[in-house]
Protein backbone atom coordinates (compact mmCIF):
# COMPACT_ATOMS: atom_id res chain seq x y z
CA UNK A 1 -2.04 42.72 104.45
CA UNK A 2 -1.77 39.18 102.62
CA UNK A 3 -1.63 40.93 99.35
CA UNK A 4 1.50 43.32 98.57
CA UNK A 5 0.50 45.69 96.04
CA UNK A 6 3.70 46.17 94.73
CA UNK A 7 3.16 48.02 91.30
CA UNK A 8 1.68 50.66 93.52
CA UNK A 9 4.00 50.86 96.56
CA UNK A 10 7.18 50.84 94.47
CA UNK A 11 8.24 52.99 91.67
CA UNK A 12 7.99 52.03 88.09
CA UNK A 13 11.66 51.23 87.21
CA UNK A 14 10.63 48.38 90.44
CA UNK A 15 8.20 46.31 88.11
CA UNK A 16 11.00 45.59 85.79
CA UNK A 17 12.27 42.64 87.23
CA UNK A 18 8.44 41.07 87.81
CA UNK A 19 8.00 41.77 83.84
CA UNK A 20 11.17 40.04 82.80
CA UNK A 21 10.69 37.12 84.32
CA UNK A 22 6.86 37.44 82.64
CA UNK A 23 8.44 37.35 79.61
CA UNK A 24 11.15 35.01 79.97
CA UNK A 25 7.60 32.75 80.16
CA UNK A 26 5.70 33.75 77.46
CA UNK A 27 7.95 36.03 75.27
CA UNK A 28 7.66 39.88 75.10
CA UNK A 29 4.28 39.71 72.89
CA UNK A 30 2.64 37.79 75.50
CA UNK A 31 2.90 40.34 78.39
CA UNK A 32 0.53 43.17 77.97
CA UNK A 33 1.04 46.81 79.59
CA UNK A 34 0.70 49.88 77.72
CA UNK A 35 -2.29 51.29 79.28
CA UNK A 36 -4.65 51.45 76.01
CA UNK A 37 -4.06 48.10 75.42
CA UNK A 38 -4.75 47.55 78.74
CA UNK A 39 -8.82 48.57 78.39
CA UNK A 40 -8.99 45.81 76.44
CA UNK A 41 -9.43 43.77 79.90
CA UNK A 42 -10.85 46.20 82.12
CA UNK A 43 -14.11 44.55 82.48
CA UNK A 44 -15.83 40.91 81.69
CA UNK A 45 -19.68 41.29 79.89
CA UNK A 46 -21.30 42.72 82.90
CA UNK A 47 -19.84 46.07 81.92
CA UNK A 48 -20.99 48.63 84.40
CA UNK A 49 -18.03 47.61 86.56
CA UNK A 50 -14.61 48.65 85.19
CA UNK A 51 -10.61 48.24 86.36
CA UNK A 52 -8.18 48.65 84.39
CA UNK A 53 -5.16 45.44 85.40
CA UNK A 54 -1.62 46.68 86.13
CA UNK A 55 -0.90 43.13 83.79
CA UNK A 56 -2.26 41.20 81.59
CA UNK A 57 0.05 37.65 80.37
CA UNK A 58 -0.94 35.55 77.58
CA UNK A 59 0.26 31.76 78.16
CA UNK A 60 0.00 28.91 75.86
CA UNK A 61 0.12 25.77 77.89
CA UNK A 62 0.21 24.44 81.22
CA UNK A 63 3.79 24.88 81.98
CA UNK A 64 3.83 28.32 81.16
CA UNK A 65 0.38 29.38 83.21
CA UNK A 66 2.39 27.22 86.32
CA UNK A 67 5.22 29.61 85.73
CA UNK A 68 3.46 32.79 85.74
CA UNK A 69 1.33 31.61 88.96
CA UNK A 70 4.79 30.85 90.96
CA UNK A 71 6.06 34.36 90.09
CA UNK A 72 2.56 35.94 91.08
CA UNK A 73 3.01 33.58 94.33
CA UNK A 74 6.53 34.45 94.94
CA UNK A 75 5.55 37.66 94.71
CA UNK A 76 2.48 37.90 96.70
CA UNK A 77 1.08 39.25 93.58
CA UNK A 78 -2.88 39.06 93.36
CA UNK A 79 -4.23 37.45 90.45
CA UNK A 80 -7.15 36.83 88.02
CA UNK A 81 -8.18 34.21 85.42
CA UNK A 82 -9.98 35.38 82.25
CA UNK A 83 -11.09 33.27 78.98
CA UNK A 84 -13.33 34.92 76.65
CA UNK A 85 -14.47 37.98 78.85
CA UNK A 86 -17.96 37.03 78.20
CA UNK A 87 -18.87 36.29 82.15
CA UNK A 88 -21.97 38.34 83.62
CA UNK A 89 -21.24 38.62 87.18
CA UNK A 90 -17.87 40.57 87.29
CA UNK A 91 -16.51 36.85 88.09
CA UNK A 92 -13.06 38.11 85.66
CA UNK A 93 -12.90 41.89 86.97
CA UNK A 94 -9.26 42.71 87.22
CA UNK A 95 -8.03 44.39 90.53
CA UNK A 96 -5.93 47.76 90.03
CA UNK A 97 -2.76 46.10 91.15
CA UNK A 98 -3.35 42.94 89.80
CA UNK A 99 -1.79 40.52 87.04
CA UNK A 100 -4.85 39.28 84.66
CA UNK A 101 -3.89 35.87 83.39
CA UNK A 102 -5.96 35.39 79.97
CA UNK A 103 -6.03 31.85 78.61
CA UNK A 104 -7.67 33.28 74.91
CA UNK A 105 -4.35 31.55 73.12
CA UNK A 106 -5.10 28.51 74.52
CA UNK A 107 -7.14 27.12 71.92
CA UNK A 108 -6.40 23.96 70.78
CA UNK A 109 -8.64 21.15 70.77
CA UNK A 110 -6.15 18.40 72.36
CA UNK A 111 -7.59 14.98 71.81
CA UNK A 112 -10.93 13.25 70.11
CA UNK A 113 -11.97 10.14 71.48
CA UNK A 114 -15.76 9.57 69.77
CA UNK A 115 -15.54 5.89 70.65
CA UNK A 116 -15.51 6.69 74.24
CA UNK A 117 -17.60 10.17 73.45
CA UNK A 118 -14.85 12.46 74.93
CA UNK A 119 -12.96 15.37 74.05
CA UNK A 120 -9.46 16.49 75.54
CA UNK A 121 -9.79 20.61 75.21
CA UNK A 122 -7.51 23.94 76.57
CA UNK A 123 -9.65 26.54 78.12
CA UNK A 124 -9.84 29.34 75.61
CA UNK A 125 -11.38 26.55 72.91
CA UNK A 126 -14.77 28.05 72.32
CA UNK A 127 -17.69 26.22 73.36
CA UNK A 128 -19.36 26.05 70.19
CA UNK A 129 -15.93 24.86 68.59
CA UNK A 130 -16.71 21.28 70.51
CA UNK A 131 -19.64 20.51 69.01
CA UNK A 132 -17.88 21.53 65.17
CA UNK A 133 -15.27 19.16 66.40
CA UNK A 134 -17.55 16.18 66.81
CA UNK A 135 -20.76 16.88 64.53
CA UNK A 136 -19.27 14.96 61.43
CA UNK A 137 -19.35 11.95 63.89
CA UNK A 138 -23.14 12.27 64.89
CA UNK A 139 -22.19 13.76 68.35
CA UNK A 140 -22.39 16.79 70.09
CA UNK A 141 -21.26 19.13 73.26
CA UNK A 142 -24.65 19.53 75.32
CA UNK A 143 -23.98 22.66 77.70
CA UNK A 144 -24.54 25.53 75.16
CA UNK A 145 -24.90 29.36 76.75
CA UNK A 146 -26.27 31.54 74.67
CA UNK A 147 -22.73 33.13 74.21
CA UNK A 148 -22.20 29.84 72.85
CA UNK A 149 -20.39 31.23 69.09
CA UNK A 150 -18.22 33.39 71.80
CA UNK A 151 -18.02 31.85 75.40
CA UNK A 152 -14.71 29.65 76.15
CA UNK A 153 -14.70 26.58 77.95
CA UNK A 154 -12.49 27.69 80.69
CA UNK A 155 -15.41 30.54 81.45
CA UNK A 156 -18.05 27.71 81.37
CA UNK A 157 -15.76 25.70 84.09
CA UNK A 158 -15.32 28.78 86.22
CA UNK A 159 -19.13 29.86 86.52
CA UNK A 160 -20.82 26.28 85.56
CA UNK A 161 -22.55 27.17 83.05
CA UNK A 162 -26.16 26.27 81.76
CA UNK A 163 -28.07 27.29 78.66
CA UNK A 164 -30.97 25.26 77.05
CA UNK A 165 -30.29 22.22 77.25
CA UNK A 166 -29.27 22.14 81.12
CA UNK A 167 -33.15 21.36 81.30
CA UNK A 168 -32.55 17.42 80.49
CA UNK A 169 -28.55 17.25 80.19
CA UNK A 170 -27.52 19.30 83.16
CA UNK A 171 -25.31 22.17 83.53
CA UNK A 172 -21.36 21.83 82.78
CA UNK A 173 -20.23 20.50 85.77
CA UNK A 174 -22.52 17.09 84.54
CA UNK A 175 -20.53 16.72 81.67
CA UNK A 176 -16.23 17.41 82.58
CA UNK A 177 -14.52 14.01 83.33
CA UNK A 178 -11.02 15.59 84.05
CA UNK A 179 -9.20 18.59 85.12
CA UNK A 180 -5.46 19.46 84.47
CA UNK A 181 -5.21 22.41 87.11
CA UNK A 182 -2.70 24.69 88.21
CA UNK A 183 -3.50 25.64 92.22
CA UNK A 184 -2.33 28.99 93.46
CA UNK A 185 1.06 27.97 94.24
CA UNK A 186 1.82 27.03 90.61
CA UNK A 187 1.94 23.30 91.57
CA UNK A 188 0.14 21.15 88.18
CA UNK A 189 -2.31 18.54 89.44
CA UNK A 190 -4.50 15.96 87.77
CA UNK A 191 -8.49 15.55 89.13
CA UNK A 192 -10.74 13.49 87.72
CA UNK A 193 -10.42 10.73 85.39
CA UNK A 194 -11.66 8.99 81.92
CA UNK A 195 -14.49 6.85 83.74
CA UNK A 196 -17.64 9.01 86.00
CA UNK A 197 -17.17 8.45 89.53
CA UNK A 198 -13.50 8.02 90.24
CA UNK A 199 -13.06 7.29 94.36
CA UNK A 200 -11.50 10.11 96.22
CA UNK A 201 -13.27 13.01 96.80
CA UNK A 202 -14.93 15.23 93.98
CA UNK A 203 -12.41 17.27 92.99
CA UNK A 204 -13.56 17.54 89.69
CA UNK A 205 -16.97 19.09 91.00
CA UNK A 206 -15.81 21.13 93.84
CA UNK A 207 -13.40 23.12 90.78
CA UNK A 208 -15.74 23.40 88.66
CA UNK A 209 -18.17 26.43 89.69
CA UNK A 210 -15.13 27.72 91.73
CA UNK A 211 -14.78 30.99 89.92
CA UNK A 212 -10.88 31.28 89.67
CA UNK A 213 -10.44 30.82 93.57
CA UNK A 214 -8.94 27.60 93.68
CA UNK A 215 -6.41 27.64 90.59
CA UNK A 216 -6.77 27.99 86.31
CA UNK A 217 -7.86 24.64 84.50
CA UNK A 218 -5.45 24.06 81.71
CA UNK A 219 -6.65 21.32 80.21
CA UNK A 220 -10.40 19.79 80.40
CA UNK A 221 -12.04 16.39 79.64
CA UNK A 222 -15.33 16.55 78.23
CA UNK A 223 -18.15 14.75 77.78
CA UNK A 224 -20.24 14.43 74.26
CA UNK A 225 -23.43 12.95 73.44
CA UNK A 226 -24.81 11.60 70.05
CA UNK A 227 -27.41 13.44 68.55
CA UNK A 228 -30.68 12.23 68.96
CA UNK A 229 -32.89 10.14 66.78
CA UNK A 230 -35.52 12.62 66.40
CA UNK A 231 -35.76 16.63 67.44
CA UNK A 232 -38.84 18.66 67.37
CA UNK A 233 -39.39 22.07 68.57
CA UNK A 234 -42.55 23.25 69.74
CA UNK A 235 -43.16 27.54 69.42
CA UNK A 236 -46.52 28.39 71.35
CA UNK A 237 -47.55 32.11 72.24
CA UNK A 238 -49.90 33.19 74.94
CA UNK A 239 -52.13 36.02 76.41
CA UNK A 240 -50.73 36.12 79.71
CA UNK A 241 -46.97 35.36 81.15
CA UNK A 242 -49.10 33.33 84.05
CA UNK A 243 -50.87 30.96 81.50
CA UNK A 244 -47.78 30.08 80.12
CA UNK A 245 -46.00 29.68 83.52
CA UNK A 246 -48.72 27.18 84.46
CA UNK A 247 -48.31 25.51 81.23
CA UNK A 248 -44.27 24.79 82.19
CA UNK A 249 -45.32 23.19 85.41
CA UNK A 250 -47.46 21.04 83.84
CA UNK A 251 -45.24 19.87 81.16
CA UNK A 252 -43.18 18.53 83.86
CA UNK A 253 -46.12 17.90 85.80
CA UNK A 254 -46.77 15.22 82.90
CA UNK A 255 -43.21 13.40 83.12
CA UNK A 256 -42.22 15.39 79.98
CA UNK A 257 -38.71 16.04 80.01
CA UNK A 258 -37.57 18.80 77.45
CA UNK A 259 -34.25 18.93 76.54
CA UNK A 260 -35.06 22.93 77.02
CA UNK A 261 -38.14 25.08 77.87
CA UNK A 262 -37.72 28.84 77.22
CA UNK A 263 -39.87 31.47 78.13
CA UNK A 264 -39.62 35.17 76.77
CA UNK A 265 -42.38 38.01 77.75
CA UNK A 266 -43.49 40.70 75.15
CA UNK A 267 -41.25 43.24 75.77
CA UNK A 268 -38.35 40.63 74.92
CA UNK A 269 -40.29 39.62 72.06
CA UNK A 270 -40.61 42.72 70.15
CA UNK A 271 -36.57 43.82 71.23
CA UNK A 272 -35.70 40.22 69.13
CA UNK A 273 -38.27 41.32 65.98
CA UNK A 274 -36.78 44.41 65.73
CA UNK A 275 -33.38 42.98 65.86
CA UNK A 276 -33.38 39.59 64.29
CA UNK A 277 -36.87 40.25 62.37
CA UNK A 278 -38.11 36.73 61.55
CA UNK A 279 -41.41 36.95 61.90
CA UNK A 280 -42.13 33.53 64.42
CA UNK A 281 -42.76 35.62 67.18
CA UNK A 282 -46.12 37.06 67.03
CA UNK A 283 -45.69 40.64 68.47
CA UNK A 284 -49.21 41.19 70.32
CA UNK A 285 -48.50 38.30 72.41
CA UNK A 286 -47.68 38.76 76.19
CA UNK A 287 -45.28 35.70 76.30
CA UNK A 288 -44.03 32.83 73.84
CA UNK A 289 -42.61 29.35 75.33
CA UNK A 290 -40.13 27.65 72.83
CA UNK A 291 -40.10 23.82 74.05
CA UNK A 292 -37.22 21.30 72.46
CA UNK A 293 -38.03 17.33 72.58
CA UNK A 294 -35.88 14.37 71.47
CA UNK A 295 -35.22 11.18 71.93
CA UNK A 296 -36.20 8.28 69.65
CA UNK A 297 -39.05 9.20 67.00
CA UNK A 298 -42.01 7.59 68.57
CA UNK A 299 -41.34 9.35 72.00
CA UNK A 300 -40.75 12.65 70.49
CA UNK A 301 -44.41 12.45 68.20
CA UNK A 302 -45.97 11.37 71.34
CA UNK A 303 -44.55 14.13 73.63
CA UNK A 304 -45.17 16.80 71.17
CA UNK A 305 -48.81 16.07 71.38
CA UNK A 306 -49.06 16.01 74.51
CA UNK A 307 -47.31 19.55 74.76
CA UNK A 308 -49.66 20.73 72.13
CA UNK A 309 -52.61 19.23 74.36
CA UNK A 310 -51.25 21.47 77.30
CA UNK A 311 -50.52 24.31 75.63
CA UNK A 312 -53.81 24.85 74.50
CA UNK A 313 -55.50 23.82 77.93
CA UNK A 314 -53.81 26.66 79.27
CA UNK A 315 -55.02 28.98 76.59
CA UNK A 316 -52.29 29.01 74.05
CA UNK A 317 -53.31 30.96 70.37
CA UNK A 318 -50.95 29.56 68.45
CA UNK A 319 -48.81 26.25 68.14
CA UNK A 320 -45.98 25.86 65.52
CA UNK A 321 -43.67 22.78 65.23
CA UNK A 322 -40.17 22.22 63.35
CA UNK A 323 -38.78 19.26 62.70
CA UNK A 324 -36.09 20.47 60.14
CA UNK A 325 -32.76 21.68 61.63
CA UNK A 326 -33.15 24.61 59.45
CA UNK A 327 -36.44 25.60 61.17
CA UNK A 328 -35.73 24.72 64.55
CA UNK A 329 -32.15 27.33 64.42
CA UNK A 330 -34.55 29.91 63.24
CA UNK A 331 -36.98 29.71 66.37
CA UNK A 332 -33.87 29.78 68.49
CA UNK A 333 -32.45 31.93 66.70
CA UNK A 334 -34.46 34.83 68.42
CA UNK A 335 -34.01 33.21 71.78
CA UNK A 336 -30.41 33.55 71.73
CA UNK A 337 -29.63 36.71 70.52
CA UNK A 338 -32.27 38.21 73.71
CA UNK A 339 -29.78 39.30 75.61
CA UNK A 340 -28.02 41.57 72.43
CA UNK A 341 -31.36 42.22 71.23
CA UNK A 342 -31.71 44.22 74.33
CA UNK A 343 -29.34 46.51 73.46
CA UNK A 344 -31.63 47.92 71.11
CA UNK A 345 -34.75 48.99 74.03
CA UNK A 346 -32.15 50.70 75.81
CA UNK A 347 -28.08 52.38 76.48
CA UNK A 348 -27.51 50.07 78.93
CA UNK A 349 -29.18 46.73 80.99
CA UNK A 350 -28.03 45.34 84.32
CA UNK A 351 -29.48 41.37 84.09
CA UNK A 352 -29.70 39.09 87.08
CA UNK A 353 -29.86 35.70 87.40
CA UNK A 354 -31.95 34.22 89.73
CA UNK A 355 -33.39 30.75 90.61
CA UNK A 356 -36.67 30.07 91.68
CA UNK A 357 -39.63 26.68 91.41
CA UNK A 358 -41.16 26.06 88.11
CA UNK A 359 -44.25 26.45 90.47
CA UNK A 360 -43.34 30.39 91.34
CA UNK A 361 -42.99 31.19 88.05
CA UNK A 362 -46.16 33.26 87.45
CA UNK A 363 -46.27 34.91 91.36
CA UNK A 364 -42.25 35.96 90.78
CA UNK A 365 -43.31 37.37 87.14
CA UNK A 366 -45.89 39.07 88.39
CA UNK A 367 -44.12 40.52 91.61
CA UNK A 368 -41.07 41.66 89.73
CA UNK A 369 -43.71 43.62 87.40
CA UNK A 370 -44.67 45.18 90.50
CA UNK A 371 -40.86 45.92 91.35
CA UNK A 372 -40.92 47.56 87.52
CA UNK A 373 -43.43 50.16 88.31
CA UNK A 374 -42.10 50.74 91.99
CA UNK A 375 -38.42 51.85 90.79
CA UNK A 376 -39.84 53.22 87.15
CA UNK A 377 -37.41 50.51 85.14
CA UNK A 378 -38.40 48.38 82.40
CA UNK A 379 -37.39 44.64 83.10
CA UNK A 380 -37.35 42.28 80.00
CA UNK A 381 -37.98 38.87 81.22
CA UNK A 382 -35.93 35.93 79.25
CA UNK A 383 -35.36 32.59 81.10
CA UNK A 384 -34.70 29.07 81.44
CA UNK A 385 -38.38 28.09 82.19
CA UNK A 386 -38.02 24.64 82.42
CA UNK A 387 -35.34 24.67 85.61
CA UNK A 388 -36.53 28.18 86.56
CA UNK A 389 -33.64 30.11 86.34
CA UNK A 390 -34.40 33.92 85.27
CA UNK A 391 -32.27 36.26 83.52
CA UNK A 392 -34.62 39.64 83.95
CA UNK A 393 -32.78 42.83 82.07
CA UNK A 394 -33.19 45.60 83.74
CA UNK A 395 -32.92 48.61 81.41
CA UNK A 396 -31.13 51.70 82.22
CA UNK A 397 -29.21 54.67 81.08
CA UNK A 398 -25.44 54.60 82.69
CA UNK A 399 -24.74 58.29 81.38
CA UNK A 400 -27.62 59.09 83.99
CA UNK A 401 -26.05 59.78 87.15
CA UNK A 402 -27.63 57.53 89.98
CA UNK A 403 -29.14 55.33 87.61
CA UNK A 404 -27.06 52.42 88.40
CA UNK A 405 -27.38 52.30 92.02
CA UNK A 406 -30.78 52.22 91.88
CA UNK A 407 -30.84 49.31 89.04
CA UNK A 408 -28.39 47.52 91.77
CA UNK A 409 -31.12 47.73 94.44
CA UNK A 410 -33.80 47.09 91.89
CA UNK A 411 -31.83 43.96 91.49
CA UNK A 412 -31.41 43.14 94.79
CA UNK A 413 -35.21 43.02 95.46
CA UNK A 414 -35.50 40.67 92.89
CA UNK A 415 -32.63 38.31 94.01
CA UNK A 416 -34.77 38.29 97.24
CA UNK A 417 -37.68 37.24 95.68
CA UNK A 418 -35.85 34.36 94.22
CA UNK A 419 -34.46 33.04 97.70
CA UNK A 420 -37.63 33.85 99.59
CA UNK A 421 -39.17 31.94 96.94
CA UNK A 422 -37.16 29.07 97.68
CA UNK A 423 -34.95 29.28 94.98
CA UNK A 424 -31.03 30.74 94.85
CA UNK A 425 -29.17 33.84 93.75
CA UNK A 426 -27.41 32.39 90.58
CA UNK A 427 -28.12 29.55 88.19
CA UNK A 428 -24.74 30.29 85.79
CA UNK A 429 -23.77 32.99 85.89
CA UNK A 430 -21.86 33.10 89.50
CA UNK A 431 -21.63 35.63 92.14
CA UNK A 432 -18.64 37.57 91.04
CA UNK A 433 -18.30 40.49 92.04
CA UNK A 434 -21.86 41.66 91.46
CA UNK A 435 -23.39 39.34 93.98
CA UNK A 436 -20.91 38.10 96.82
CA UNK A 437 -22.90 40.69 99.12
CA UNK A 438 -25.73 39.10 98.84
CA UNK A 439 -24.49 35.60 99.99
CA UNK A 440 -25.36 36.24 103.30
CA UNK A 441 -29.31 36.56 102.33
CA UNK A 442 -28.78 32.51 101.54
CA UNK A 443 -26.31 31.48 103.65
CA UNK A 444 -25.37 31.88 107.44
CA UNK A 445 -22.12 32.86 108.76
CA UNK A 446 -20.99 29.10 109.54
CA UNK A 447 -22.05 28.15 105.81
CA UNK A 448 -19.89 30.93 104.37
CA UNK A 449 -17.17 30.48 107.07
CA UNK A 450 -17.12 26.70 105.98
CA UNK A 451 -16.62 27.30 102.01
CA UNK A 452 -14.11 29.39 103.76
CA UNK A 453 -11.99 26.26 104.41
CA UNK A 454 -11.99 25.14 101.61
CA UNK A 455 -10.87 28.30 99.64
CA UNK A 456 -8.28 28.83 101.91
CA UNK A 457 -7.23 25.13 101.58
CA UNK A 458 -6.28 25.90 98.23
CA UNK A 459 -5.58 29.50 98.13
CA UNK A 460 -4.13 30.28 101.78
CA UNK A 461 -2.60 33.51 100.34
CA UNK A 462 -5.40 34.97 99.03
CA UNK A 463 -4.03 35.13 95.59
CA UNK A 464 -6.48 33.73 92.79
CA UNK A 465 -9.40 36.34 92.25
CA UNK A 466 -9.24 38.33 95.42
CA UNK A 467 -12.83 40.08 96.47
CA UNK A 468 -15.06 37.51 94.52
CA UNK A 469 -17.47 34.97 95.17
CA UNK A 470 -17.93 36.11 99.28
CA UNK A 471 -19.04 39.07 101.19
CA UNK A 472 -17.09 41.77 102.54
CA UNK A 473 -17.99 44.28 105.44
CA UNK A 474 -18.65 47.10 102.22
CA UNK A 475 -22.52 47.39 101.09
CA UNK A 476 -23.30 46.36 97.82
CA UNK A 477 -23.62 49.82 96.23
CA UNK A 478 -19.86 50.08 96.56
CA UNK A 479 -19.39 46.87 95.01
CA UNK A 480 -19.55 49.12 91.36
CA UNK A 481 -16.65 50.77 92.67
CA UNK A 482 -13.65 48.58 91.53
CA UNK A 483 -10.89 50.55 93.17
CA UNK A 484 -12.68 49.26 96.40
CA UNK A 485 -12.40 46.00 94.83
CA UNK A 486 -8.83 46.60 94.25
CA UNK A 487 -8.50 46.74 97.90
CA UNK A 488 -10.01 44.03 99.31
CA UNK A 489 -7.97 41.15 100.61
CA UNK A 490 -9.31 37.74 102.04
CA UNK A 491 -8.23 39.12 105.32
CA UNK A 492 -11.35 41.39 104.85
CA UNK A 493 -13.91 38.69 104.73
CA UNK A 494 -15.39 38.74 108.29
């Protein structure tokens, strides 16, 4: 076995030692492990899927999460990375025997450089905090999850994360300059740099989207942008989820370039009236598209007639535009609080997050509709319409024995659809622990055995967030069962 569960092989009075040097590090308040504080920690946002940690630490800087690493190394003691526990793919699950490091106190925004439109940042700063930071100065932090108000940067890194603007600014990896990192042997090193394209290989990009397998970034570089001239939102609402799926393709079909294009189908809809109740999206309708354009004020008049123009050709009843910032938050408003808004159609939801062409949109739609009826659960359909990237919620009761198992295959079928589509399992949320069994239905055994190398390059123990990102022999039911998880070791994973 590469990993030594010692808290569970040894008696109590044996984890002393381990804990004092813990909190030699970050003092006796930052080492968690009374076991109600511990449920705290015992899942990330996707949470159907539960361990309690045997630790949790809470460092400050770099130095200290180096120190805690080398003890976890020295120790062969398995660890895990968390931020803001917002992740949706079980990416931060804690292992039963585990140490959970949690980066939450660092928070400080480091450094402000407007002139050269970066921002020096720990991990746990949240993401909206960025764009706070650098508003006054007519600039902003593109990358914006809907978590945005509660997502940390360190989480964003991890998964490489999206939200609405990925359309035209690209997800997070297109916008970190420079990594401080600790690697699992508690060694600090320095990747990146202050200009794009520094020589070397990418280290930058291969970290980021790494999931906590290849070390904690301590400190991160950013990249802001200054707000455009002009911003106009465009709110449209249509008979039929296909009409406005053909209406996205030919936005783009057109050249347009929105700095987002959402799409959300009735069922969504009504879940955000009832919730947010603003009254912009018409209830009867069977899908609304919300597209954002900006860019100097001539482009943006031109574009938005255009949009209008297409919008109606495929059958749209009604077109509202904002140009106000007050306006425009309001029709996002409902777009970003879907995914709580769901909350209210049912106990629980299990979402996915699935890539596919702009051009499948309205077959995919209409075969995971299909999937609905077959397994008898409602899906709410919310997604990135512009890049293709679906986040379907499938509701469920988790107090209903069985019901989760089957929302896990439900899910599976409609992961499939994505690939056989020609798209990909995960847009930004990762693979986790929800969806490293289903990396073989993309890859083949020489693709995963290569990413292989590289994990091991940097983790060789086995160390930094055992059991995620790749498959193990176990079927993907059992994946809900995190004392499985517990015991899975990189030795497992072929």
């Amino acid at each position: 076995m590469l990993l030594k569960n010692i808290f569970k092989s040894q008696p109590q009075d044996e984890w002393k030692p381990v804990i004092e040097q813990f909190e030699r590090v970050v003092g006796k308040d930052g080492v968690v492990r009374r076991k109600e504080e511990l449920l705290t920690y015992e899942s990330d946002g996707l949470a159907c899927y539960r361990q309690r940690p045997a630790l949790v630490v809470l460092p400050r800087t770099t130095e200290q999460v180096a120190e805690l690493v080398k003890i976890c190394h020295q120790n062969d003691l398995p660890w895990i990375a968390r931020g803001a526990g917002t992740g949706l793919s079980g990416g931060a699950l804690p292992i039963e025997e585990g140490v959970l490091i949690v980066t939450a106190r660092m928070n400080r925004i480091l450094d402000t450089d407007v002139e050269n439109r970066q921002i020096v940042v720990q991990p746990g700063v949240i993401n909206n905090w960025v764009t706070q930071a650098v508003s006054g100065a007519g600039f902003y932090y593109a990358p914006d999850p809907s978590s945005q108000i509660i997502c940390s940067i360190g989480g964003n890194i991890a998964e490489n994360s999206g939200g609405v603007h990925c359309l035209k600014y690209g997800v997070t990896t297109n916008h970190v300059m420079s990594l401080r990192l600790v690697t699992p042997d508690g060694s600090i090193v320095d990747v990146g740099g202050e200009v794009p394209e520094m020589p070397g290989y990418d280290l930058t990009g291969l970290f980021v989207g790494s999931e906590g397998t290849l070390g904690i970034a301590t400190e991160v570089t950013l990249s802001i942008l200054k707000v455009p001239e002009n911003i106009c939102v465009v709110l449209a609402d249509f008979t039929s989820i296909e009409a406005a799926g053909a209406a996205v393709t030919d936005i783009i079909g057109a050249g347009i370039i929105p700095a987002g294009m959402e799409m959300m189908d009735n069922l969504s809809i009504n879940a955000v009236e009832d919730v947010a109740g603003m009254g912009y999206y018409p209830r009867d309708a069977s899908a609304i598209l919300l597209v954002e354009l900006d860019g100097l004020e001539v482009e943006v008049a031109t574009n938005k007639q255009r949009v209008i123009e297409i919008c109606n050709k495929h059958g749209s009843r009604n077109i509202t535009t904002a140009n106000d910032p007050q306006t425009r938050a309001k029709f996002w408003k409902g777009r970003k609080a879907a995914f709580a808004a769901a909350g209210h159609l049912s106990p629980d939801y299990f979402i996915q997050d699935g890539v596919i062409p702009r051009t499948q949109l309205a077959k995919v739609l209409t075969e995971i509709e299909a999937l609905s009826e077959k397994f008898g659960y409602r899906v709410a359909n919310v997604f990135h319409a512009g890049d293709g990237n679906l986040h379907p919620l499938i509701l469920y009761d988790n107090s209903v024995e069985g019901q989760l198992e089957e929302v896990e295959a439900l899910g599976r079928e409609i992961l499939k659809l994505c690939v056989e589509a020609g798209g990909s399992i995960s847009g930004e949320h990762g693979i986790g622990a929800d969806k490293n069994c289903f990396m073989p239905d993309m890859y083949s055994e020489a693709d995963l055995e290569t990413m292989q190398y590289v994990r091991q390059a940097f983790n060789p123990k086995g160390l930094a967030n055992p059991g995620k990102m790749f498959p193990t022999p176990r079927t993907c039911g059992e994946a809900a069962n995190a004392q499985n998880l517990a015991q899975s070791t990189e030795a497992d994973l072929y």
